[in-house]
C-alpha atoms as a PDB file:
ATOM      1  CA  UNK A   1     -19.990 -26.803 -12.070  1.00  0.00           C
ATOM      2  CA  UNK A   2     -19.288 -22.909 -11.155  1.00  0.00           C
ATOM      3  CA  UNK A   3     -17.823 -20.018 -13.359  1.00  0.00           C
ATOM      4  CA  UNK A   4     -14.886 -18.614 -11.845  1.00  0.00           C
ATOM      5  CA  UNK A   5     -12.982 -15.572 -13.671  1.00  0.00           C
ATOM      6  CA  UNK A   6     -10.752 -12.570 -12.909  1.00  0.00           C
ATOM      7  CA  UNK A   7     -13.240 -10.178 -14.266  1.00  0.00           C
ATOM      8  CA  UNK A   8     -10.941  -7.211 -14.992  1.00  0.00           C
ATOM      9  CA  UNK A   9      -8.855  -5.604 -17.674  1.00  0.00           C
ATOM     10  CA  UNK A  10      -8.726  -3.264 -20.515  1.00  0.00           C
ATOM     11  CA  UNK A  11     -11.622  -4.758 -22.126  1.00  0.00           C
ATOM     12  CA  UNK A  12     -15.143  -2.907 -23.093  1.00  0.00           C
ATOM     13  CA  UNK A  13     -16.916  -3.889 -20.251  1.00  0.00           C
ATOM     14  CA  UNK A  14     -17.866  -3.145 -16.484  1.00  0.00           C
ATOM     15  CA  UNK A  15     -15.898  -5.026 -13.990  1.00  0.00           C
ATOM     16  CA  UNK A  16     -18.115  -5.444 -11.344  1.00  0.00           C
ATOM     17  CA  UNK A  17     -20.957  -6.247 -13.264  1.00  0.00           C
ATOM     18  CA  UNK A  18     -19.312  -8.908 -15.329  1.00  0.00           C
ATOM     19  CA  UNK A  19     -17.586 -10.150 -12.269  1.00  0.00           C
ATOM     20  CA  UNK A  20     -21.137 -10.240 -11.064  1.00  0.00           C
ATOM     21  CA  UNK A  21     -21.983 -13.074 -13.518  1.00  0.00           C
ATOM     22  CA  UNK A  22     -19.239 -15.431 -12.201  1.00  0.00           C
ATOM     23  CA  UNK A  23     -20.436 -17.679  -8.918  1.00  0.00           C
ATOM     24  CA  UNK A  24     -16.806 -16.911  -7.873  1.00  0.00           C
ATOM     25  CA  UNK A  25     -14.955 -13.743  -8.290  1.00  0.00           C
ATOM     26  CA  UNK A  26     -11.352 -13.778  -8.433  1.00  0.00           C
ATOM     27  CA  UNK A  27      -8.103 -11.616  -7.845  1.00  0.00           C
ATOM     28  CA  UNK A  28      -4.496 -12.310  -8.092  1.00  0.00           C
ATOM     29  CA  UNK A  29      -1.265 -10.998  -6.093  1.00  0.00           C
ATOM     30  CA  UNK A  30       2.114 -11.324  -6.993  1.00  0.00           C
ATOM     31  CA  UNK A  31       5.176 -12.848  -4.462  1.00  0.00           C
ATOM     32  CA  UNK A  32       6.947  -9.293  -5.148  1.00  0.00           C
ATOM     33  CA  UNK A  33       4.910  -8.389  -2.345  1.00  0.00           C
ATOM     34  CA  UNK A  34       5.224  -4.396  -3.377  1.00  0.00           C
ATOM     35  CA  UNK A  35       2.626  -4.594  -6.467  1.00  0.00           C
ATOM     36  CA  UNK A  36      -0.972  -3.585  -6.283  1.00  0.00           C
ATOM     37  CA  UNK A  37      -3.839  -5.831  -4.862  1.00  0.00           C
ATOM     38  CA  UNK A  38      -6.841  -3.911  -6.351  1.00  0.00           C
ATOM     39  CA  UNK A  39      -7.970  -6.684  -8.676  1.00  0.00           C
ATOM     40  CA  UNK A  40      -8.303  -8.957  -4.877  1.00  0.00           C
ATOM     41  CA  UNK A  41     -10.057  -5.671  -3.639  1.00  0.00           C
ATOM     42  CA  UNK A  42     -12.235  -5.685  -6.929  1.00  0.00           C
ATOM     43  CA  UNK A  43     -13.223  -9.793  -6.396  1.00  0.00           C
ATOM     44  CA  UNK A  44     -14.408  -9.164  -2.375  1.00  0.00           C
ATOM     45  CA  UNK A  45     -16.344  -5.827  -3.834  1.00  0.00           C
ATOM     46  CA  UNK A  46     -18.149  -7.915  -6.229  1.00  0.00           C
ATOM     47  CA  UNK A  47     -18.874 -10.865  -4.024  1.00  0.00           C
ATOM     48  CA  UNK A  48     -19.796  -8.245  -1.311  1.00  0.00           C
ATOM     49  CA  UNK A  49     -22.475  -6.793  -3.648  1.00  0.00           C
ATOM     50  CA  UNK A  50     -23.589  -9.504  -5.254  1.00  0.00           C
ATOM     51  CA  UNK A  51     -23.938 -11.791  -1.937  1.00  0.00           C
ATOM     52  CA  UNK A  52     -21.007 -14.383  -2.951  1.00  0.00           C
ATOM     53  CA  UNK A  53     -19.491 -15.534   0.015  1.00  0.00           C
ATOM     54  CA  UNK A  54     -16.742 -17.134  -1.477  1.00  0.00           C
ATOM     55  CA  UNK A  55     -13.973 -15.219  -3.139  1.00  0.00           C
ATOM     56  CA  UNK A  56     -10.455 -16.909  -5.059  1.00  0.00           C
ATOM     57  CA  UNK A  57      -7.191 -15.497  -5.216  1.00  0.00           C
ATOM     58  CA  UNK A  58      -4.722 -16.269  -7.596  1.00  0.00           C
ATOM     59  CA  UNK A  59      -1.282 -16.022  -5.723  1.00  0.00           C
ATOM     60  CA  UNK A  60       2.057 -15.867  -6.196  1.00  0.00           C
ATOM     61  CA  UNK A  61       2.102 -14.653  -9.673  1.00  0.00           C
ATOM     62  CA  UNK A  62       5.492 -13.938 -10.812  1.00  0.00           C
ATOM     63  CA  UNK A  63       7.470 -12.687 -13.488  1.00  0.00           C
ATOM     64  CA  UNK A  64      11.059 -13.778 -15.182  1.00  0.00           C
ATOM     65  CA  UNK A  65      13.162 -11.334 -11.588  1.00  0.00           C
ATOM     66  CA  UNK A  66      10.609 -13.582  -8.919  1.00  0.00           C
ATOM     67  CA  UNK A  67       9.958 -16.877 -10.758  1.00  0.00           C
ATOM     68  CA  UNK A  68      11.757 -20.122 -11.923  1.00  0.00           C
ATOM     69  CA  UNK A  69      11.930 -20.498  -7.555  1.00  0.00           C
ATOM     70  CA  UNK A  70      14.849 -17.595  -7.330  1.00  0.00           C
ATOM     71  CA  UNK A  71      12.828 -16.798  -4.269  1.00  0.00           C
ATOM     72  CA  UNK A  72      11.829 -19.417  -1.522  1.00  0.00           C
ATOM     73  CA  UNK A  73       8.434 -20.069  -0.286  1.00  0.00           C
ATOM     74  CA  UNK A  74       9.753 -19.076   3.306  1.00  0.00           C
ATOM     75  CA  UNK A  75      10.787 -14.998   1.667  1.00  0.00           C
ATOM     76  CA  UNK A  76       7.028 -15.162   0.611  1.00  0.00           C
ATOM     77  CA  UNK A  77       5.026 -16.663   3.332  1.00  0.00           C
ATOM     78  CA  UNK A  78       4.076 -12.983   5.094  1.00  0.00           C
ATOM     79  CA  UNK A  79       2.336 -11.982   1.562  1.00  0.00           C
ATOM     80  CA  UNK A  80       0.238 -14.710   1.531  1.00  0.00           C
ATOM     81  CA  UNK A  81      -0.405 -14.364   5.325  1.00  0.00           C
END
């Protein structure tokens, strides 16, 4: 079994070093395409500095304007590529 987490948020702690606990960092990205990626940035960091080679990615997050498949997979293929 391996710990996987998004280690990030307004919480009292480090990011990288709790990310640093996890066998797997992880990010997420939304399919708005225009939002920021630093929490993806943040999970290759950690995995960079703590020698994991293998890094997940939550994607496609949306809210109410992007979700309930108003947008196609198709409009959203070039943020996941």
């Amino acid at each position: 079994m391996k710990s996987v987490a998004e280690p990030y948020g307004n919480g009292g702690f480090d990011d990288i070093q709790s990310g640093g606990t996890m066998d797997i960092p992880m990010g997420e990205f939304g399919s708005h395409g225009n939002g920021p990626i630093e929490s993806v940035k943040l999970a290759a960091s950690i995995g960079h500095v703590y020698g994991r080679p293998v890094i997940a990615a939550e994607s496609f997050t949306a809210g109410e304007a992007q979700g309930a498949w108003r947008i196609d997979p198709f409009s959203i293929k070039a943020i996941g590529d």
